[in-house]
PDB file of N, CA and C in Angstrom:
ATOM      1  N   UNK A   1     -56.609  17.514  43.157  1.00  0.00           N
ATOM      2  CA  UNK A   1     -56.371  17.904  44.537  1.00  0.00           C
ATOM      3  C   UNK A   1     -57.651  17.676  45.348  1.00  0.00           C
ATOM      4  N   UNK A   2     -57.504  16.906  46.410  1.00  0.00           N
ATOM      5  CA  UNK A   2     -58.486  16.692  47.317  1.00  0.00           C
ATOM      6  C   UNK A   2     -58.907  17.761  48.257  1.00  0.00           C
ATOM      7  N   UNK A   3     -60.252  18.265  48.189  1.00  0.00           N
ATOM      8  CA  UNK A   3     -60.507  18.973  49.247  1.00  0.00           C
ATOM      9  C   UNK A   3     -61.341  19.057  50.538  1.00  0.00           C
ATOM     10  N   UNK A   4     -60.889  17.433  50.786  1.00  0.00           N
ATOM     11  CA  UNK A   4     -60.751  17.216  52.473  1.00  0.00           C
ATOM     12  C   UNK A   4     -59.788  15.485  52.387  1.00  0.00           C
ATOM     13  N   UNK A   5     -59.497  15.909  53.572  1.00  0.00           N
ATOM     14  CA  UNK A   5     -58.715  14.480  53.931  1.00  0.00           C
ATOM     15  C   UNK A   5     -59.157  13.418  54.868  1.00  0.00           C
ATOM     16  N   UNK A   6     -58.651  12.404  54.520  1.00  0.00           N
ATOM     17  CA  UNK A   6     -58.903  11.378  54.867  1.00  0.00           C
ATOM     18  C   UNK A   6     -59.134  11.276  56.845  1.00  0.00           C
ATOM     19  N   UNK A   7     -58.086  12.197  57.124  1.00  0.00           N
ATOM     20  CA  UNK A   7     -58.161  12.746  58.139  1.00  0.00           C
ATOM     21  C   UNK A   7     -59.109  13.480  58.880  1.00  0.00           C
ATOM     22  N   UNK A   8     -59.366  14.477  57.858  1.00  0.00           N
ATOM     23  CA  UNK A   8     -60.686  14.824  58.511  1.00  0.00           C
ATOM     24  C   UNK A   8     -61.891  14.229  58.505  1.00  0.00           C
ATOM     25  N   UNK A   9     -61.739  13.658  57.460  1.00  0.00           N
ATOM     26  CA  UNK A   9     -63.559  12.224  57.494  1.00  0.00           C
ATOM     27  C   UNK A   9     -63.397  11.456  58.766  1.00  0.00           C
ATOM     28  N   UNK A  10     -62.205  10.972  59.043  1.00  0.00           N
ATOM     29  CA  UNK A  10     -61.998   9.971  60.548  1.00  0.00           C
ATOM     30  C   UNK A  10     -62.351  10.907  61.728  1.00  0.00           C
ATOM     31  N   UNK A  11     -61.934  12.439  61.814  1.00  0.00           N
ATOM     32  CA  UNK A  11     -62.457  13.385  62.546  1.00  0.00           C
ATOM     33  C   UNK A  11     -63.737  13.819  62.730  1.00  0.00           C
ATOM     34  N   UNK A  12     -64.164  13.524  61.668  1.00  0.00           N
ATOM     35  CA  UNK A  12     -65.868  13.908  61.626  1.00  0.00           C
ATOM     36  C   UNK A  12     -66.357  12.987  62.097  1.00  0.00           C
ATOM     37  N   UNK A  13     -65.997  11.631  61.736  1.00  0.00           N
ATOM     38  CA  UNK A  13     -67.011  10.268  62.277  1.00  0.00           C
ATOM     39  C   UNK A  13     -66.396  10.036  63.831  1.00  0.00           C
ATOM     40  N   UNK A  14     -65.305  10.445  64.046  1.00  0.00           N
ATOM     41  CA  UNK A  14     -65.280  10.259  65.371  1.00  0.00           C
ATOM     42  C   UNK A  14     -66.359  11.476  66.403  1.00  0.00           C
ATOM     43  N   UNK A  15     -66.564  12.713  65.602  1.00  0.00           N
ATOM     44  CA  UNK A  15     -67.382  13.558  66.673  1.00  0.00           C
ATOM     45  C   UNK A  15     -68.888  12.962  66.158  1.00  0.00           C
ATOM     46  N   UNK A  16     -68.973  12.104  65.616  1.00  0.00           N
ATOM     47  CA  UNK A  16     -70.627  12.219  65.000  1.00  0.00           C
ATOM     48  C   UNK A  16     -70.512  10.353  65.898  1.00  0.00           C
ATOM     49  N   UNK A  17     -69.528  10.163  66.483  1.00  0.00           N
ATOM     50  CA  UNK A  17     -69.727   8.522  66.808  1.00  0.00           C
ATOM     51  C   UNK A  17     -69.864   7.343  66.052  1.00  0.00           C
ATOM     52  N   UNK A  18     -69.062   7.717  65.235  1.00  0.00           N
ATOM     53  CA  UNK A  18     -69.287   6.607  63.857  1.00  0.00           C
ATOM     54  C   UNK A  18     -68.041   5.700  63.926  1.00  0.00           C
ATOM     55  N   UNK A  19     -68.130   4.420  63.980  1.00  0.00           N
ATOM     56  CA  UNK A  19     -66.751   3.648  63.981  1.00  0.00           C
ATOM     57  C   UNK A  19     -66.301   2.987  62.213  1.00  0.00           C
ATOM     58  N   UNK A  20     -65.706   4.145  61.773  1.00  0.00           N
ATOM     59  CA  UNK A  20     -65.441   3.528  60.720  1.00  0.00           C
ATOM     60  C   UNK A  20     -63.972   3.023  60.186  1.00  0.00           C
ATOM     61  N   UNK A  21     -64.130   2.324  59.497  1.00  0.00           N
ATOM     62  CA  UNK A  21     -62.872   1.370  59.098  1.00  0.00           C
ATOM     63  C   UNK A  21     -61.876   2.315  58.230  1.00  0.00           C
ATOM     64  N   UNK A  22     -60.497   2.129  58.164  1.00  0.00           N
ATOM     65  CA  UNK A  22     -59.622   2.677  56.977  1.00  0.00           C
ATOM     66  C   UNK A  22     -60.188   2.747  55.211  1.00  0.00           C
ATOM     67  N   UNK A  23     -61.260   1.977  55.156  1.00  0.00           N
ATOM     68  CA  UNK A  23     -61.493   1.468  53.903  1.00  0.00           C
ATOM     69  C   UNK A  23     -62.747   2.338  53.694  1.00  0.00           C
ATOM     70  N   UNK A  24     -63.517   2.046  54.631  1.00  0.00           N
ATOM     71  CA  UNK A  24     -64.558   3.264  54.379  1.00  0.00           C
ATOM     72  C   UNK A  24     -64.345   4.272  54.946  1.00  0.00           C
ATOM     73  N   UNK A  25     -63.583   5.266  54.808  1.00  0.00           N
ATOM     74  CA  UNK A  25     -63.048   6.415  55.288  1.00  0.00           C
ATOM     75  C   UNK A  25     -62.218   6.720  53.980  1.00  0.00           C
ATOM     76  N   UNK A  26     -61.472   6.173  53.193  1.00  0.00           N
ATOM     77  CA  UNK A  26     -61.216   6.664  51.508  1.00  0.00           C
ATOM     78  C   UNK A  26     -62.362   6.365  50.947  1.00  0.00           C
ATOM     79  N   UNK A  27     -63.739   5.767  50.750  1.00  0.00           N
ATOM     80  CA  UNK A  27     -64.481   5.958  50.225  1.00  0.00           C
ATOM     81  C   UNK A  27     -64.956   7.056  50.717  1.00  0.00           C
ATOM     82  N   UNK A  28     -65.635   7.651  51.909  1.00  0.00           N
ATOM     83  CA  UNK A  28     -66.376   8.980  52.719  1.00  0.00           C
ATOM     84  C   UNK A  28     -65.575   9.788  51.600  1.00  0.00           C
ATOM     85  N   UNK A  29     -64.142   9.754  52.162  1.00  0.00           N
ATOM     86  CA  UNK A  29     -63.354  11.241  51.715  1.00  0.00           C
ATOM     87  C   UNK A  29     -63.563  11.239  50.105  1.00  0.00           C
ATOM     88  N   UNK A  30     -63.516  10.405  49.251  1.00  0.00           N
ATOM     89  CA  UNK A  30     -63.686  10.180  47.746  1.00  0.00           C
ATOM     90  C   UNK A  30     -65.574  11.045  47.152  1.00  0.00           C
ATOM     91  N   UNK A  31     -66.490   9.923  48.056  1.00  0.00           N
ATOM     92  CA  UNK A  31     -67.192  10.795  48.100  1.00  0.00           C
ATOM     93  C   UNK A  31     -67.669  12.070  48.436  1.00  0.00           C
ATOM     94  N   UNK A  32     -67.152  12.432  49.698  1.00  0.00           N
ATOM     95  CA  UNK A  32     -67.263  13.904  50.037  1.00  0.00           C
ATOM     96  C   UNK A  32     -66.813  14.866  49.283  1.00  0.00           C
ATOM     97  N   UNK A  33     -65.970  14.235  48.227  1.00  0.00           N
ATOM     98  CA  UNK A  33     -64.525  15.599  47.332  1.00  0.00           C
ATOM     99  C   UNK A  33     -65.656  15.583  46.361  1.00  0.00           C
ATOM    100  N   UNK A  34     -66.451  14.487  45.491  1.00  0.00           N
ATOM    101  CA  UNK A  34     -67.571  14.751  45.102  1.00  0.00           C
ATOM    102  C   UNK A  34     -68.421  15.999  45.226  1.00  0.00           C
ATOM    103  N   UNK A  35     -69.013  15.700  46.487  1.00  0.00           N
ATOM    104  CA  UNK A  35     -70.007  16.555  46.586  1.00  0.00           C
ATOM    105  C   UNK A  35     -69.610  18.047  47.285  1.00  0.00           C
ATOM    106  N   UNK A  36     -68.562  17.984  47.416  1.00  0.00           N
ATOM    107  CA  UNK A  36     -67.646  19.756  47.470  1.00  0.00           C
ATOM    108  C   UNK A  36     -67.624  20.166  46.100  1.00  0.00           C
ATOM    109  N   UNK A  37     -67.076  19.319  45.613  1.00  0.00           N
ATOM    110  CA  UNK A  37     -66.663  19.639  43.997  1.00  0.00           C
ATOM    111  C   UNK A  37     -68.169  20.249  43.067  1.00  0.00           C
ATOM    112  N   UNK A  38     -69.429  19.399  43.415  1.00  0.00           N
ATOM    113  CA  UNK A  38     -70.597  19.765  42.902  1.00  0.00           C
ATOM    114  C   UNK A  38     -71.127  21.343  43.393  1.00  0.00           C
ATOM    115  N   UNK A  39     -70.803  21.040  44.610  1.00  0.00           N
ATOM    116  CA  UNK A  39     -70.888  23.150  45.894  1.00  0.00           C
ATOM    117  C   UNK A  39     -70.201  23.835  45.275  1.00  0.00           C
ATOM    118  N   UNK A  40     -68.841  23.652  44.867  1.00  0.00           N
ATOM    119  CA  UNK A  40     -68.541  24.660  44.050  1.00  0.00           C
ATOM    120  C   UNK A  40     -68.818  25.128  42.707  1.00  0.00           C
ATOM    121  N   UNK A  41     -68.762  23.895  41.826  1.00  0.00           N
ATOM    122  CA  UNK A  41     -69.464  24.563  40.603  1.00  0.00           C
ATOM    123  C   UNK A  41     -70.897  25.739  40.541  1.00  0.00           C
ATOM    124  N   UNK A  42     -71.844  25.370  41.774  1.00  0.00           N
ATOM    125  CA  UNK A  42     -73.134  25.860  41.852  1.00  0.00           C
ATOM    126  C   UNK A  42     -72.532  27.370  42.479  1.00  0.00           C
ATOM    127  N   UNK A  43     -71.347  27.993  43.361  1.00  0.00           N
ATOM    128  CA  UNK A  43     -71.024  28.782  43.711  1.00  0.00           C
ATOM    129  C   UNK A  43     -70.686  29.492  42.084  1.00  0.00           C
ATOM    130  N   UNK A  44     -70.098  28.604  41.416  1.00  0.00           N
ATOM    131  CA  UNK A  44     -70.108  29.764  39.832  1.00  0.00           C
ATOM    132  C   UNK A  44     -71.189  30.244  39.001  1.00  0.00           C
ATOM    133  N   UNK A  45     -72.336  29.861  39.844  1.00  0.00           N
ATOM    134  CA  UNK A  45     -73.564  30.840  39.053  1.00  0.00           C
ATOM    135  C   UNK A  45     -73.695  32.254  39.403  1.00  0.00           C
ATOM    136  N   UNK A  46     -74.089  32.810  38.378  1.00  0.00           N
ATOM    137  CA  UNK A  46     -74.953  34.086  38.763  1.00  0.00           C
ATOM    138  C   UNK A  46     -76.094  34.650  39.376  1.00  0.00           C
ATOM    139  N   UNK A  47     -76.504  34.728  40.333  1.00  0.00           N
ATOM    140  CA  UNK A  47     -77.495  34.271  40.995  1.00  0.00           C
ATOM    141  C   UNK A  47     -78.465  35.867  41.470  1.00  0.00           C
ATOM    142  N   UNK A  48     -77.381  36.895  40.943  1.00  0.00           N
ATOM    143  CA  UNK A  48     -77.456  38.145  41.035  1.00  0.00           C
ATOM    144  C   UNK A  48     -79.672  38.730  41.231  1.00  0.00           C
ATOM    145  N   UNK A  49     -79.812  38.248  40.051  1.00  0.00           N
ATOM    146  CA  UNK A  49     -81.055  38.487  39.364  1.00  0.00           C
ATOM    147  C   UNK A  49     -82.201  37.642  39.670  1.00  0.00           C
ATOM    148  N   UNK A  50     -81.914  36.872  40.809  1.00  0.00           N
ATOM    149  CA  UNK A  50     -82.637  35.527  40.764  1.00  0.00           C
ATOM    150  C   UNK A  50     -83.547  36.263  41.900  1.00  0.00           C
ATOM    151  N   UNK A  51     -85.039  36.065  42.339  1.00  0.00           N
ATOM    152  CA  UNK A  51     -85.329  36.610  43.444  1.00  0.00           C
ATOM    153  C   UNK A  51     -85.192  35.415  44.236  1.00  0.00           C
ATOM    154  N   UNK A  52     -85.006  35.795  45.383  1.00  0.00           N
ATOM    155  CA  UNK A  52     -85.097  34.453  46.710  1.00  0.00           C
ATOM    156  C   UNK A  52     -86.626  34.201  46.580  1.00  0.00           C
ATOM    157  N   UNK A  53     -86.896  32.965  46.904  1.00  0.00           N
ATOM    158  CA  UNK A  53     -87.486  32.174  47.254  1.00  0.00           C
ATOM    159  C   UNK A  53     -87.840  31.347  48.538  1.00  0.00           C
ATOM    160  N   UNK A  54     -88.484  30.905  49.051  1.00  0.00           N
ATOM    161  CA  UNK A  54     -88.765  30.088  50.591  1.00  0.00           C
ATOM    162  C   UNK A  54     -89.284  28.358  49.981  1.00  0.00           C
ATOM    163  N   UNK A  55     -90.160  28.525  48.859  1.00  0.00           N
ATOM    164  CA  UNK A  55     -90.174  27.787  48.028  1.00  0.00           C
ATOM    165  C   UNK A  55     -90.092  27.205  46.970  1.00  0.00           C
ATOM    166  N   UNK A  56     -89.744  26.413  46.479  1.00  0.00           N
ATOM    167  CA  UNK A  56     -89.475  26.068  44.868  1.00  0.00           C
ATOM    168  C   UNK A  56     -90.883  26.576  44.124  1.00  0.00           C
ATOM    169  N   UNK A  57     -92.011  26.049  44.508  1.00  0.00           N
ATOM    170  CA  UNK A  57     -93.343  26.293  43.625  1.00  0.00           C
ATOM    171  C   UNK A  57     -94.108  27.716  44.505  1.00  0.00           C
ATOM    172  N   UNK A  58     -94.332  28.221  43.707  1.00  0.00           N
ATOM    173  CA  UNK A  58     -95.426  28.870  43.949  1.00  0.00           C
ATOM    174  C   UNK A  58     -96.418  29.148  44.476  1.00  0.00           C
ATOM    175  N   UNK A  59     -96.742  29.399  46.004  1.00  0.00           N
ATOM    176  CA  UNK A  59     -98.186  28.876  46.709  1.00  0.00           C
ATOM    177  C   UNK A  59     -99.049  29.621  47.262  1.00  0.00           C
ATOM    178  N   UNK A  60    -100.027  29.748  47.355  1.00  0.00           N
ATOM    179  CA  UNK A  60    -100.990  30.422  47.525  1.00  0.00           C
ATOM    180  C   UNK A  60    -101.935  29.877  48.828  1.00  0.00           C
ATOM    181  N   UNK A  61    -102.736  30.899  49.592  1.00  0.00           N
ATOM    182  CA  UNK A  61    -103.094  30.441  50.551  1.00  0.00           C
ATOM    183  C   UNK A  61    -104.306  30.496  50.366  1.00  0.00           C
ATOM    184  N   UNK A  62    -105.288  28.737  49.787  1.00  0.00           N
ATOM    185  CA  UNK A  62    -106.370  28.555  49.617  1.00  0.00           C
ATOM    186  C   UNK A  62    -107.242  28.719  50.573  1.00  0.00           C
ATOM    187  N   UNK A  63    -107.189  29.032  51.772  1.00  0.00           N
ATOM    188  CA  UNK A  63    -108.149  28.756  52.882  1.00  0.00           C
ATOM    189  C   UNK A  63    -109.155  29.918  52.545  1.00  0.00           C
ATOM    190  N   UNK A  64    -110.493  29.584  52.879  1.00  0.00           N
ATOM    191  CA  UNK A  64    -111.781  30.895  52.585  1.00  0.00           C
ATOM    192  C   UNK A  64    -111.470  31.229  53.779  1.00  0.00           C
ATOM    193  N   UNK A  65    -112.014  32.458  53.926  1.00  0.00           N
ATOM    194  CA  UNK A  65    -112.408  33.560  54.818  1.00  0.00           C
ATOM    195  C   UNK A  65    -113.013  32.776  56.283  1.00  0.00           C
ATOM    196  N   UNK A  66    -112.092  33.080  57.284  1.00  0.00           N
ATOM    197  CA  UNK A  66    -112.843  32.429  58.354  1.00  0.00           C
ATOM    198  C   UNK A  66    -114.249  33.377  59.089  1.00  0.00           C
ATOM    199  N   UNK A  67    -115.054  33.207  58.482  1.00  0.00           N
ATOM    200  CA  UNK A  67    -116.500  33.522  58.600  1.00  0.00           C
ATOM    201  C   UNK A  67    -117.309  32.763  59.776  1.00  0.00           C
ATOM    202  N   UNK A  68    -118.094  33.214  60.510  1.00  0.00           N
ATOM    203  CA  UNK A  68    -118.777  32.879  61.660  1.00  0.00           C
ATOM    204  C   UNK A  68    -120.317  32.355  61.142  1.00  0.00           C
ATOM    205  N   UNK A  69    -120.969  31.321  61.098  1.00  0.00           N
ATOM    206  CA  UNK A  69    -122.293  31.185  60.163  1.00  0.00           C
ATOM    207  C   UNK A  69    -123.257  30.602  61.443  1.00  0.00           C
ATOM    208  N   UNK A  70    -124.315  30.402  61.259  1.00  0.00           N
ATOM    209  CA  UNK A  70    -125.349  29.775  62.409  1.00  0.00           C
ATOM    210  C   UNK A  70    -125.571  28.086  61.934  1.00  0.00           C
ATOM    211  N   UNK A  71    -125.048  27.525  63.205  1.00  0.00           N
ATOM    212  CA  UNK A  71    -125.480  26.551  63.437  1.00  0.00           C
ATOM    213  C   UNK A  71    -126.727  25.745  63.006  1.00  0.00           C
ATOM    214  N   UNK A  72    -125.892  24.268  63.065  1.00  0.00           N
ATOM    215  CA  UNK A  72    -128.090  23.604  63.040  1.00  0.00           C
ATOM    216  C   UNK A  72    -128.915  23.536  64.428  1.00  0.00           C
ATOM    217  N   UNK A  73    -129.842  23.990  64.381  1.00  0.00           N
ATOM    218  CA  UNK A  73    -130.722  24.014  65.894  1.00  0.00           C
ATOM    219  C   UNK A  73    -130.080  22.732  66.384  1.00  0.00           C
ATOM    220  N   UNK A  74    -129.986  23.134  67.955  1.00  0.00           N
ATOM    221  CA  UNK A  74    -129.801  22.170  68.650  1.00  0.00           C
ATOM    222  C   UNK A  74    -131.121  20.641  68.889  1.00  0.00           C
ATOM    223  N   UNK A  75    -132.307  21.311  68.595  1.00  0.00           N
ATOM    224  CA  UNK A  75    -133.246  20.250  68.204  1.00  0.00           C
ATOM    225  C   UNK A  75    -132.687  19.115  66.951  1.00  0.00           C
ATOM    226  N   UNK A  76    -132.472  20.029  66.368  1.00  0.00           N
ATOM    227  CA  UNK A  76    -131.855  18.646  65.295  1.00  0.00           C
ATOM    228  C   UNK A  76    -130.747  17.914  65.206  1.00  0.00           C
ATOM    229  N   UNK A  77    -130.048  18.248  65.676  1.00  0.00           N
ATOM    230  CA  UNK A  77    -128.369  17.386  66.078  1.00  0.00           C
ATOM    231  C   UNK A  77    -129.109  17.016  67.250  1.00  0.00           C
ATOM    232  N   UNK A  78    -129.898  17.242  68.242  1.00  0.00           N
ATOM    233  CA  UNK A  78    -130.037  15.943  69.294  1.00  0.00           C
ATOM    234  C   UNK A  78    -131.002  14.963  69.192  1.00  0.00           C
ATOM    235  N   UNK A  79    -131.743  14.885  67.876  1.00  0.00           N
ATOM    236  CA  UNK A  79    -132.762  14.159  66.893  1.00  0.00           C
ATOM    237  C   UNK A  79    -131.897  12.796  66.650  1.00  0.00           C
ATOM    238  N   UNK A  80    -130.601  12.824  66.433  1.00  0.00           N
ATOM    239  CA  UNK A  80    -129.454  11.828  65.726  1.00  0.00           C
ATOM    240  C   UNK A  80    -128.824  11.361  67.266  1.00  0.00           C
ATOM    241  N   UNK A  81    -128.946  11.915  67.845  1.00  0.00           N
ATOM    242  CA  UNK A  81    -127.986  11.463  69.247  1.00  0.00           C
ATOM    243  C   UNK A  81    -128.659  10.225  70.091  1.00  0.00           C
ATOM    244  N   UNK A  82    -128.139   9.131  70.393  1.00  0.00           N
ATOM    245  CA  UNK A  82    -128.827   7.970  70.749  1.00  0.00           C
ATOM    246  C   UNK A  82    -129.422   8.427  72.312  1.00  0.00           C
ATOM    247  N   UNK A  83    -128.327   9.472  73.488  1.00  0.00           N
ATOM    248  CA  UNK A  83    -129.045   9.659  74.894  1.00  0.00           C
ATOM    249  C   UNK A  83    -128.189  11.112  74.914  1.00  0.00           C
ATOM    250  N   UNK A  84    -129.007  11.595  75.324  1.00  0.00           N
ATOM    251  CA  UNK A  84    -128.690  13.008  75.710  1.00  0.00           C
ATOM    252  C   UNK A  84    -129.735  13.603  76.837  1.00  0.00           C
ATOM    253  N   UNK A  85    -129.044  14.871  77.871  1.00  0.00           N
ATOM    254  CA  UNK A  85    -129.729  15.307  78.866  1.00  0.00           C
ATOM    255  C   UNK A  85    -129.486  16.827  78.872  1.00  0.00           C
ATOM    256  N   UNK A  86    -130.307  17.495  78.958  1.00  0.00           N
ATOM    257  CA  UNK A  86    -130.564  19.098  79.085  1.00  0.00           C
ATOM    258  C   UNK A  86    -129.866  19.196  78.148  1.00  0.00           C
ATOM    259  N   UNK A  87    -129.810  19.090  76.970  1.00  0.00           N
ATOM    260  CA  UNK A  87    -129.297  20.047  75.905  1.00  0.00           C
ATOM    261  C   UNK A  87    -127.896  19.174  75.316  1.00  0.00           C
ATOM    262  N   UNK A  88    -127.140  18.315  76.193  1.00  0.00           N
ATOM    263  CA  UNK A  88    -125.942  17.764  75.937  1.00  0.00           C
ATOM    264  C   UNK A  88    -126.170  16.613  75.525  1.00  0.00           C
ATOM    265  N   UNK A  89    -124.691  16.165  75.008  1.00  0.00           N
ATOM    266  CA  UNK A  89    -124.453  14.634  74.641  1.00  0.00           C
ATOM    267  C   UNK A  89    -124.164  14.159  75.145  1.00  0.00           C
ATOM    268  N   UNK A  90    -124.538  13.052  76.171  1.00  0.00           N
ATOM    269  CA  UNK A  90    -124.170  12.061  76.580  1.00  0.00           C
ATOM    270  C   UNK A  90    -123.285  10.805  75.923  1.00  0.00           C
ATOM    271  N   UNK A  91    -122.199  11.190  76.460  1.00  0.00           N
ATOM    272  CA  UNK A  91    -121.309   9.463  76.163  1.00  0.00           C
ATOM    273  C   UNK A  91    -120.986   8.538  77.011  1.00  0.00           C
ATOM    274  N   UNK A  92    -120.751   7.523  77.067  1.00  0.00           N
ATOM    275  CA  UNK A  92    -119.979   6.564  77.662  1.00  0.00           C
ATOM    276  C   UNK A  92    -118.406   7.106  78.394  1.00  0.00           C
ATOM    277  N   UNK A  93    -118.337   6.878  79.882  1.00  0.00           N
ATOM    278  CA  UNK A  93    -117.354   7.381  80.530  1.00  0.00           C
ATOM    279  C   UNK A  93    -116.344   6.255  79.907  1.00  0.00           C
ATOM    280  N   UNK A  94    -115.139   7.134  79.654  1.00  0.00           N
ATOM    281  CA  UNK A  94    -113.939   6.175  79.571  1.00  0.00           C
ATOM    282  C   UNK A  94    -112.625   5.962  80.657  1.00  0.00           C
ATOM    283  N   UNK A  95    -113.074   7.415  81.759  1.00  0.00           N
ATOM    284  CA  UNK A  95    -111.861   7.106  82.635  1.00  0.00           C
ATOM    285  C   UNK A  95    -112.944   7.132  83.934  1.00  0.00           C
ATOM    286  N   UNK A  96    -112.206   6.027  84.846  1.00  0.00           N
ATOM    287  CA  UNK A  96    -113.089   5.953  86.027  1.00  0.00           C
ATOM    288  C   UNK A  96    -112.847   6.891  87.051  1.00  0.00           C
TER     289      UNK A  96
END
């Protein structure tokens, strides 16, 4: 026993805008009874005991401690800078 029809696959591809042929529309519905058929078997588990999940693995949140630390003197980062004025970096303008 099929549980969807051929009918309704032509219904679905018509709201989803799909122009499909008589021929691929018994394949859709063939496949779709498939993958109902697979939804239900998974509905016969026991799932009672299982805790939910958000993810399959296990994850942990590696990030360190967002900590505040001191800088390198501004003497020395403007040691590396090719032109700079009062304290800043000078770049090349890109919008006129």
């Amino acid at each position: 026993m099929s549980r969807i029809s051929k009918d309704q696959v032509l219904h679905v591809a018509h709201l989803a805008r799909l122009d499909i042929n008589d021929e691929e529309a018994e394949n859709f519905t063939e496949q779709l009874d498939r993958i109902i058929e697979m939804a239900e078997k998974l509905d016969e588990l026991t799932t009672g005991n299982i805790k939910p999940t958000s993810h399959v693995f296990a994850q942990e949140n590696v990030m360190r401690e967002d900590v505040a630390v001191k800088g390198l003197p501004i003497e020395d980062v403007l040691r590396n800078v090719p032109q700079h004025e009062d304290g800043q970096i000078k770049v090349p303008n890109i919008l006129d």
